[in-house]
Every structure is written in structure tokens, then in C-alpha cells.
N, C-alpha and C. Protein backbone atom coordinates (compact mmCIF):
# COMPACT_ATOMS: atom_id res chain seq x y z
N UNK A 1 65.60 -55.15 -145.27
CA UNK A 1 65.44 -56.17 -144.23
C UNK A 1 66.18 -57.43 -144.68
N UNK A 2 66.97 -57.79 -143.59
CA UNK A 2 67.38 -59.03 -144.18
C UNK A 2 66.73 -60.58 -144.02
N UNK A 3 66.88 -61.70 -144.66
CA UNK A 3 66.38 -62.75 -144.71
C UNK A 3 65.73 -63.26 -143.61
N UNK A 4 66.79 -63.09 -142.22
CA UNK A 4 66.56 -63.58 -141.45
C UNK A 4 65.96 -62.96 -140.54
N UNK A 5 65.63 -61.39 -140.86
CA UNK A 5 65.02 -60.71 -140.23
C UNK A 5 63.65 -60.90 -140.94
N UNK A 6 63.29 -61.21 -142.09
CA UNK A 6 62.25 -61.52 -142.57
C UNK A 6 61.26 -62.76 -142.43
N UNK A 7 62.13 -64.28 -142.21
CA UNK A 7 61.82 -64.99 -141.52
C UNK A 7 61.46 -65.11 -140.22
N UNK A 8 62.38 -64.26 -139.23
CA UNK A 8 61.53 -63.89 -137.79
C UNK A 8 60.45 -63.45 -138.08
N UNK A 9 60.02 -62.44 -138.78
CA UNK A 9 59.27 -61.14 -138.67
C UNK A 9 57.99 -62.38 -139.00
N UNK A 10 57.76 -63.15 -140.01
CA UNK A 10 56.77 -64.28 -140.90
C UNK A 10 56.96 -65.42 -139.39
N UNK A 11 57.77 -65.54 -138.87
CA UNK A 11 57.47 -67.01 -137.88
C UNK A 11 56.71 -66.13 -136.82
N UNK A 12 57.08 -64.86 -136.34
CA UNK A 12 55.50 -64.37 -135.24
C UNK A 12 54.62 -63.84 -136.00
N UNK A 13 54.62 -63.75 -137.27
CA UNK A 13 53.33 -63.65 -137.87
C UNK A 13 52.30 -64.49 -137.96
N UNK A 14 53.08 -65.85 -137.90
CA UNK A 14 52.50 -67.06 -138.18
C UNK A 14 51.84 -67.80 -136.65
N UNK A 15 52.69 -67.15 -135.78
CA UNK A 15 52.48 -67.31 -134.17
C UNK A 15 51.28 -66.91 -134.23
N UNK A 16 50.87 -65.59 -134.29
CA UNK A 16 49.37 -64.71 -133.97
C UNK A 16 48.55 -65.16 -135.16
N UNK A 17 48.89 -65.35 -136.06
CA UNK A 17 47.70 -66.03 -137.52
C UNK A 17 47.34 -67.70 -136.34
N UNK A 18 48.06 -68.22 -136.42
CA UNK A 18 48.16 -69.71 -135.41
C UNK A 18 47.22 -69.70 -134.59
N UNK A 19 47.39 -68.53 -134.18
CA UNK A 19 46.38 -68.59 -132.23
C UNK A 19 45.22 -67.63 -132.59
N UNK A 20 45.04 -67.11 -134.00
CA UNK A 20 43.72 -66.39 -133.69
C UNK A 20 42.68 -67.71 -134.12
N UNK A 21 43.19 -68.36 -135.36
CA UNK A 21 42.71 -69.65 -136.32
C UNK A 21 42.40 -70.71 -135.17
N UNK A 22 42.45 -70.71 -133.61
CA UNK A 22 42.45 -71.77 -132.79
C UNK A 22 42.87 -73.06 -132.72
N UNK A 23 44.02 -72.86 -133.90
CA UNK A 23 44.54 -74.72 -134.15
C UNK A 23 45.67 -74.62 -133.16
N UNK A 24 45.18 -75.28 -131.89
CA UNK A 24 46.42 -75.08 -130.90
C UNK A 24 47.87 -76.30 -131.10
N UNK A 25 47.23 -77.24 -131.51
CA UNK A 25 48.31 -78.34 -132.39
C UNK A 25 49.24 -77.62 -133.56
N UNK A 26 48.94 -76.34 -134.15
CA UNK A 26 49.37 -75.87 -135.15
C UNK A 26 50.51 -74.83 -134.37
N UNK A 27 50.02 -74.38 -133.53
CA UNK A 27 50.23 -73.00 -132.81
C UNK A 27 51.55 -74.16 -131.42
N UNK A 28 51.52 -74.66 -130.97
CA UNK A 28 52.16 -76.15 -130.55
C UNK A 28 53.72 -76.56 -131.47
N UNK A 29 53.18 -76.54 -132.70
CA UNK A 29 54.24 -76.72 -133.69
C UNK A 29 55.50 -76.09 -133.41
N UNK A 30 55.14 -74.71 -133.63
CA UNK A 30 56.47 -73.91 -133.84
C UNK A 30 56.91 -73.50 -132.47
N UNK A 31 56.25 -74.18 -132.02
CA UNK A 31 57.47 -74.27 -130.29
C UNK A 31 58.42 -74.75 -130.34
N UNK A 32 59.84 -75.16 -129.46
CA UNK A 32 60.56 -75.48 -129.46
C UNK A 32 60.01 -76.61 -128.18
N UNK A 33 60.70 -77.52 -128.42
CA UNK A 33 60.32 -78.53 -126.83
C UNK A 33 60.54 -78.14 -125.92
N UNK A 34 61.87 -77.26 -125.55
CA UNK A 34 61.65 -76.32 -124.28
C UNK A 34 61.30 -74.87 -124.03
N UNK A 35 60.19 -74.72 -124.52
CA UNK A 35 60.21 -72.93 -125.01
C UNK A 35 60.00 -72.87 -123.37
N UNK A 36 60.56 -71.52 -123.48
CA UNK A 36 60.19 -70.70 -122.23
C UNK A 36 58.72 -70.09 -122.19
N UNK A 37 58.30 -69.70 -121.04
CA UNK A 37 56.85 -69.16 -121.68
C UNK A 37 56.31 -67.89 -120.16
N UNK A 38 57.14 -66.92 -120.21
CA UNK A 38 56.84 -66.06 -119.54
C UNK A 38 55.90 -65.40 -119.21
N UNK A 39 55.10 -65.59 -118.71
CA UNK A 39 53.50 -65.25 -117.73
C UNK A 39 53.80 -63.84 -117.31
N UNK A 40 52.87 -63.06 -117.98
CA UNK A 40 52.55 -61.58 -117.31
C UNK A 40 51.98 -61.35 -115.64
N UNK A 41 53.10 -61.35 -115.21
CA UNK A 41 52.73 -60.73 -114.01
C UNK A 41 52.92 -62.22 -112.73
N UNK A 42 53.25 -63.00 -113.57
CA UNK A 42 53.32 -64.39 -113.27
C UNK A 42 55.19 -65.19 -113.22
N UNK A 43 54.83 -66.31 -113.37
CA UNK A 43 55.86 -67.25 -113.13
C UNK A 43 56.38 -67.56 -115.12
N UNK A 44 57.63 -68.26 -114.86
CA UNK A 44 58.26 -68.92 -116.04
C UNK A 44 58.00 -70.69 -116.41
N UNK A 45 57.01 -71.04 -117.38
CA UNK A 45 56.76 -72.19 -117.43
C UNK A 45 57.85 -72.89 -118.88
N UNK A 46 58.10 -73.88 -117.96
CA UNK A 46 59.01 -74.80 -119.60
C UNK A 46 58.65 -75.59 -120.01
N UNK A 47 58.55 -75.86 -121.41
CA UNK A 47 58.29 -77.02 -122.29
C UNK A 47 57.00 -76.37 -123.08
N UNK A 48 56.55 -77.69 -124.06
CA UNK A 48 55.54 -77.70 -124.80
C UNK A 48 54.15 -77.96 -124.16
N UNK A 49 54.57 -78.81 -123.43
CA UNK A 49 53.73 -79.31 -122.58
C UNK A 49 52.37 -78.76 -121.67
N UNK A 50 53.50 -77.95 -120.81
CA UNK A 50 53.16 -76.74 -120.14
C UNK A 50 52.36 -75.69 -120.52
N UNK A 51 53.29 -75.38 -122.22
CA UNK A 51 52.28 -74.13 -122.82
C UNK A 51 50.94 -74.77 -123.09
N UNK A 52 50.78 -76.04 -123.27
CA UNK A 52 49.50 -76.93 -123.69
C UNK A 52 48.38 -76.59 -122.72
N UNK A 53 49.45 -76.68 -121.38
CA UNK A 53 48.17 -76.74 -120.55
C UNK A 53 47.32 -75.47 -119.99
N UNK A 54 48.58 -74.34 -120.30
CA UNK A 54 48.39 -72.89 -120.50
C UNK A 54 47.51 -72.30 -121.50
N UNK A 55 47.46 -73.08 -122.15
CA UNK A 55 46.91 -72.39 -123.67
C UNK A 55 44.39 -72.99 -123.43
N UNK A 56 44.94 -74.83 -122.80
CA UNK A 56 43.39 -74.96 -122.82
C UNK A 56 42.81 -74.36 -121.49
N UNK A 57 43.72 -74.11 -120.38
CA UNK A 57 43.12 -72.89 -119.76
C UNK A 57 42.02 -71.36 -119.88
N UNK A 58 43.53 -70.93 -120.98
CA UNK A 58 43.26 -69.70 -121.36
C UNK A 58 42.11 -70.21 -122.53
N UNK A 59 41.77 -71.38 -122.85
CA UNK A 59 40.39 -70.98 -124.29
C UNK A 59 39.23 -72.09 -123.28
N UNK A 60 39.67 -72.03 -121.58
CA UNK A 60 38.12 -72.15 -121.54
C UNK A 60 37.65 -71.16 -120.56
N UNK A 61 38.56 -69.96 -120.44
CA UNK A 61 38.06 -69.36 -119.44
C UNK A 61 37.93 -67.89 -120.51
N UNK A 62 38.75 -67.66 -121.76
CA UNK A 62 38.71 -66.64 -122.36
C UNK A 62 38.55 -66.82 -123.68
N UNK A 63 38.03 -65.69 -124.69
CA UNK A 63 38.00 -66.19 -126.24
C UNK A 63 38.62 -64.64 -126.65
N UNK A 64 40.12 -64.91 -127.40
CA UNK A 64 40.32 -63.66 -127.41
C UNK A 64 41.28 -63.71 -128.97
N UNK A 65 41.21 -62.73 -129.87
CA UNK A 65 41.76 -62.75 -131.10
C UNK A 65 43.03 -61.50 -131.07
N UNK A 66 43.89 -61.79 -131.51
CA UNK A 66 44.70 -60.31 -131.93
C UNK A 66 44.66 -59.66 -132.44
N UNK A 67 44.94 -58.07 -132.71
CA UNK A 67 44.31 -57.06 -133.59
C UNK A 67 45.46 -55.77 -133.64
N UNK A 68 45.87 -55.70 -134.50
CA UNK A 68 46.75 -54.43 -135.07
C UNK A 68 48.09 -55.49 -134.58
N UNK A 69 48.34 -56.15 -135.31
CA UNK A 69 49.49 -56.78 -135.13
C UNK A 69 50.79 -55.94 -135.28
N UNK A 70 51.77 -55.39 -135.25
CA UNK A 70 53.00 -55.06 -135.63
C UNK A 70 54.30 -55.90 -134.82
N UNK A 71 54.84 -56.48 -135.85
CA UNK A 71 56.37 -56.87 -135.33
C UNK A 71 57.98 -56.89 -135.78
N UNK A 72 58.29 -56.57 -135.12
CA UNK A 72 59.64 -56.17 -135.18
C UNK A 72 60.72 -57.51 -135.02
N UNK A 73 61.70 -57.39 -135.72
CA UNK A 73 62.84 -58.30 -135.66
C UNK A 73 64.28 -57.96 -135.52
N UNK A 74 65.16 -58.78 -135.12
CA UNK A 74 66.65 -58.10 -135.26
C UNK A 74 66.99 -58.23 -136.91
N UNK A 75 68.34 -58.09 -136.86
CA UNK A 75 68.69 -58.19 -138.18
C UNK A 75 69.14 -59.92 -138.56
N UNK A 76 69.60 -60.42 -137.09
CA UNK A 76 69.88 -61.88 -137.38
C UNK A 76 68.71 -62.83 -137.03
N UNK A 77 67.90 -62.24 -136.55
CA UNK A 77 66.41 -63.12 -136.89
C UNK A 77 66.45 -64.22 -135.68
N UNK A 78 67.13 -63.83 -134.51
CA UNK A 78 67.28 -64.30 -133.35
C UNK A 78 66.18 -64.08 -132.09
N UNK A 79 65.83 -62.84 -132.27
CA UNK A 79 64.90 -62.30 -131.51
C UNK A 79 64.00 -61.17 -132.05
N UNK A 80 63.05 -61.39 -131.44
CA UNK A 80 61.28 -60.50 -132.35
C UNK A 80 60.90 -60.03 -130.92
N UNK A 81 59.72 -59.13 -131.55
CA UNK A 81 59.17 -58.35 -130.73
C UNK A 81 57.47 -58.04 -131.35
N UNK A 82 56.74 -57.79 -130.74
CA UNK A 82 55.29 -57.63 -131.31
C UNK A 82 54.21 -56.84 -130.09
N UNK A 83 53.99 -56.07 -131.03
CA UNK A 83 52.74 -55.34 -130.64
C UNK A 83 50.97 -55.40 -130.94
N UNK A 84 50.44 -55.46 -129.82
CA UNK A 84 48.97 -55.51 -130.80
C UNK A 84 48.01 -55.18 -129.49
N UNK A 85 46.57 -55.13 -129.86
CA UNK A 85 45.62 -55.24 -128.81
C UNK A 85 44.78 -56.34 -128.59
N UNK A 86 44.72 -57.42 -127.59
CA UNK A 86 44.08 -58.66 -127.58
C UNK A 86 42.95 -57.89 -127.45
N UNK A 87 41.74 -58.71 -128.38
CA UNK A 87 40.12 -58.48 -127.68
C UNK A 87 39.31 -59.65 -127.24
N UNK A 88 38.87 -59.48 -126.18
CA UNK A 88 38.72 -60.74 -125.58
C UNK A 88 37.06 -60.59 -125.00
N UNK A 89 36.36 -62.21 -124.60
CA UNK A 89 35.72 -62.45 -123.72
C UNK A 89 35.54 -63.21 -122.71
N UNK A 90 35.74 -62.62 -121.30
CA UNK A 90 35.75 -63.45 -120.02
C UNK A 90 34.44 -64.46 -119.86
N UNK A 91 34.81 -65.75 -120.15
CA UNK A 91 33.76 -66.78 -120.15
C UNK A 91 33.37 -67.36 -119.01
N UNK A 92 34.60 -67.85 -118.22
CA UNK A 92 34.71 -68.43 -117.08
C UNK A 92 35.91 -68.27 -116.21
N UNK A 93 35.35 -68.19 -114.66
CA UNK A 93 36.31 -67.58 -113.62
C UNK A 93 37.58 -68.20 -113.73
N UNK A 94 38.50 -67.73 -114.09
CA UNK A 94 39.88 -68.00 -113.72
C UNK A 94 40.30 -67.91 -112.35
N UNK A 95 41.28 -68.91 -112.05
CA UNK A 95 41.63 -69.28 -110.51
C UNK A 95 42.56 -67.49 -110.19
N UNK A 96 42.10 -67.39 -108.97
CA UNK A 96 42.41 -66.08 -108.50
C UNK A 96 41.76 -64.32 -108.93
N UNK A 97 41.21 -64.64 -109.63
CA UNK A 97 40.69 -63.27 -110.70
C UNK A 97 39.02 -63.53 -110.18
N UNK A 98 38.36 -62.08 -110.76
CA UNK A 98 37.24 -61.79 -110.82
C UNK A 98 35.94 -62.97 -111.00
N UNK A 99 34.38 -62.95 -110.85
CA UNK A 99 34.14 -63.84 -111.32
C UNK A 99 33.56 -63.30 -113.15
N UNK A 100 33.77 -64.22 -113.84
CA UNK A 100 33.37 -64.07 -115.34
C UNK A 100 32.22 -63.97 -115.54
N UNK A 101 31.35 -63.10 -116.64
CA UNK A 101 30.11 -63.18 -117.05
C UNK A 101 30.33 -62.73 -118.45
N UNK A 102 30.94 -62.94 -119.17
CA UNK A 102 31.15 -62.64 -120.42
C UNK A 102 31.53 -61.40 -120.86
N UNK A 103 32.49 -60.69 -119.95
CA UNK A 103 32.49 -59.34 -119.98
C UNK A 103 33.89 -59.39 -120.88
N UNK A 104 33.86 -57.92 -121.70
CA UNK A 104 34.50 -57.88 -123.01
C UNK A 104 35.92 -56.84 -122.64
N UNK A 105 36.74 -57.35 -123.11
CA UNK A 105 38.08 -55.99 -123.09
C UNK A 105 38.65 -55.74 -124.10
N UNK A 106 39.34 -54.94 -123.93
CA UNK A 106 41.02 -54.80 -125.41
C UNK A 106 41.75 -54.28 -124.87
N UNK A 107 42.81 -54.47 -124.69
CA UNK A 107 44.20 -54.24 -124.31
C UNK A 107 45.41 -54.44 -125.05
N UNK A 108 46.38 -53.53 -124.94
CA UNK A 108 47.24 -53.18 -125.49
C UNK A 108 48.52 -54.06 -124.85
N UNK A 109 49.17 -55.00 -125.46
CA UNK A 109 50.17 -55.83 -125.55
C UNK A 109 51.53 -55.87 -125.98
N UNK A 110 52.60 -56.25 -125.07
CA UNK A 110 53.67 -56.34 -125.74
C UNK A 110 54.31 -57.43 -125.55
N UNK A 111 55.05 -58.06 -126.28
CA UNK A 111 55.68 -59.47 -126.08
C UNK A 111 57.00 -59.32 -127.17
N UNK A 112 57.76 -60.52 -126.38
CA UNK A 112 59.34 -60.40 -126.96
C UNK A 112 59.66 -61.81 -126.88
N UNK A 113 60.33 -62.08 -128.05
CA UNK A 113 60.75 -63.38 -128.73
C UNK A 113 62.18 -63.78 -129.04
N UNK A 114 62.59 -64.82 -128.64
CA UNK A 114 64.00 -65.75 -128.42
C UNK A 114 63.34 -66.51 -129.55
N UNK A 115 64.32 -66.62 -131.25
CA UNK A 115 63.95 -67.63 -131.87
C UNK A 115 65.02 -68.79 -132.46
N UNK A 116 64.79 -69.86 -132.14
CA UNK A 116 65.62 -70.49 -133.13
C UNK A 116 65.46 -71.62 -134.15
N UNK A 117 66.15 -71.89 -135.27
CA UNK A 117 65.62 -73.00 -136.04
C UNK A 117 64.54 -72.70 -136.52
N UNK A 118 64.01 -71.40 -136.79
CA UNK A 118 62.45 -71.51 -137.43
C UNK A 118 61.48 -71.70 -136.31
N UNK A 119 61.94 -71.79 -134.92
CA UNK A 119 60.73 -71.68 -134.34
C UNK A 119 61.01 -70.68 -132.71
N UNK A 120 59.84 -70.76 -131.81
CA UNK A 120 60.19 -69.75 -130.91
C UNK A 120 60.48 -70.78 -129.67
N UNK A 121 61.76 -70.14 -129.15
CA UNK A 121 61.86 -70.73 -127.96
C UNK A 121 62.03 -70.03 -126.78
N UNK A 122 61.19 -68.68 -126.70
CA UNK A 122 60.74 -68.02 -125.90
C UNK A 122 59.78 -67.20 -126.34
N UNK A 123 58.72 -66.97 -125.45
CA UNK A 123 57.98 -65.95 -125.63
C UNK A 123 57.47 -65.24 -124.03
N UNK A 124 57.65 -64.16 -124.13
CA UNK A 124 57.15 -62.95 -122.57
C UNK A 124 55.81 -62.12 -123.41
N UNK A 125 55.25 -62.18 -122.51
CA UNK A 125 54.10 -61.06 -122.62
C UNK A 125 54.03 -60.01 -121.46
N UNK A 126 53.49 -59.25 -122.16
CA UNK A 126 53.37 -58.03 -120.97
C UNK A 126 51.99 -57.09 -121.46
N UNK A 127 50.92 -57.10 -120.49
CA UNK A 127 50.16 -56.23 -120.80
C UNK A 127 49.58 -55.39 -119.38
N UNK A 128 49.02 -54.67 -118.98
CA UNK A 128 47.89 -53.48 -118.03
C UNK A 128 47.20 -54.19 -117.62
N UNK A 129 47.53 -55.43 -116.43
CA UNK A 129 46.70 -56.41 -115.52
C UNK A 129 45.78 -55.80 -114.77
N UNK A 130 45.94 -54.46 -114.22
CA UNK A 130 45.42 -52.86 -114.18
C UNK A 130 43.63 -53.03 -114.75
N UNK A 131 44.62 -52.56 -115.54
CA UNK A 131 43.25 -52.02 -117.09
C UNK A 131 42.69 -53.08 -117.09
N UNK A 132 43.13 -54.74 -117.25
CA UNK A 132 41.83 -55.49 -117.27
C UNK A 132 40.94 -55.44 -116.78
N UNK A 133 41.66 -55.18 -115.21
CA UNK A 133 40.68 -55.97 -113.97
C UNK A 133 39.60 -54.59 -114.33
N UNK A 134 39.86 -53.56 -114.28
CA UNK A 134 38.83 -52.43 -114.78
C UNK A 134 37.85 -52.43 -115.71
N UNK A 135 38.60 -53.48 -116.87
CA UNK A 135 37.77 -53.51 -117.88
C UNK A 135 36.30 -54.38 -117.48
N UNK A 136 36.88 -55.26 -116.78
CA UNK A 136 36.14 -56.80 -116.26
C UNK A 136 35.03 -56.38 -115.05
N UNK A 137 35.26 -55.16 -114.70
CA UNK A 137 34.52 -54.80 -113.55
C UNK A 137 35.11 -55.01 -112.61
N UNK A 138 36.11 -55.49 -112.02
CA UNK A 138 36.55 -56.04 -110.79
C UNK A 138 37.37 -54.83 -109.91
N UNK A 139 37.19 -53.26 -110.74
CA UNK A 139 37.79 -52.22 -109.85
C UNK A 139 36.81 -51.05 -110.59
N UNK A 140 37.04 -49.94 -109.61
CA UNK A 140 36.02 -48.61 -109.79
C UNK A 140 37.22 -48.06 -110.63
């Protein structure tokens, strides 16, 4: 592996260590000021800002940690890739979705990474919006 494939591979390591530890100022850091921030199933939000307001959303409506991390890098440490299963709990109703009662999931995740300078200036997720709503009760 080379350096810079090793440094990608350690900066989304440090992404998912970041966001399970809840220091969203930490996890904030290694953004870029305009990261992209690609919404599953959703729209493209820009800046830091944005992910800010994305992020205290998502920790008051969900509490969710990552689990079986694996990630992949190029060889020039430009772009990453990562696999894992979020496990989560639905706390409170999110705008458009089911209503919440603390109901529990895990799902299987994939996301892909634009990096530069040591930090990410993109991130996409993609997971089975499907399988949640199933998980959550909100389908037979």
C-alpha cells in the first residue's frame, strides 16, 4: 500500500472513529469548507456549515454508531471508499419518515470519498431506505 493510500485509508478511519466518539467539532474538522455531502436518496448539500446542520439533525432524531468498518483507497489517496453496518435508534420523527419510538435497525452501508489535503471534500452514502423503513415498522 502506498503512503497515500495509507493516509486515505487512516483519514476515513478517523471519519467513522470521529462520528461514533460524537465530537461533531472534531468530525467538522476534517471537512473541507466546501465538502460536498451527498444525501442517500436525497439532494447535494455544500459547505461545513450545512453538514453542521445535517449532522444535529441526524443526533436528535437518531443515535447510531458504525460497525464492521472496512475501507478501501486508491493508490494516490485521492479517493476512498467504506463499508460497514450503521446500528441505530429512531428517537424522534424525522420530517417526512415514520413516526419514532425508539425502534432499533442495522443496515448495511456504502459510501465513497473525494479527498484532499488530508481531509474529505466529498462524501456519498448509500444505504436500503427499503430495509429501514421495514426495520422501523413503517412497511409489512
Amino acid at each position: 500500500m502506498t503512503t497515500s493510500q495509507q493516509q486515505a485509508v487512516a483519514l476515513i478511519q478517523t471519519y467513522y472513529s470521529t462520528f461514533n466518539s460524537g465530537d461533531r467539532d472534531a468530525l467538522l474538522a476534517l471537512l473541507t469548507d466546501d465538502v460536498a455531502h451527498d444525501i442517500n436518496q436525497g439532494g447535494v448539500e455544500i459547505g461545513r456549515e450545512a453538514f453542521r446542520t445535517f449532522l444535529a439533525r441526524m443526533d436528535r432524531c437518531y443515535r447510531e454508531q458504525v460497525r464492521d468498518l472496512i475501507v478501501f483507497a486508491t493508490e494516490d489517496g485521492l479517493r476512498g471508499a467504506a463499508e460497514f453496518f450503521i446500528e441505530g435508534e429512531y428517537l424522534a420523527t424525522d420530517t417526512g419518515l415514520p413516526p419514532a419510538s425508539g425502534q432499533r435497525y442495522r443496515l448495511r452501508v456504502g459510501a465513497f470519498f473525494d479527498l484532499q489535503d488530508g481531509q474529505v471534500r466529498r462524501v456519498t452514502n448509500y444505504y436500503n431506505l427499503e430495509e429501514w423503513l421495514r426495520q422501523v415498522g413503517a412497511q409489512p
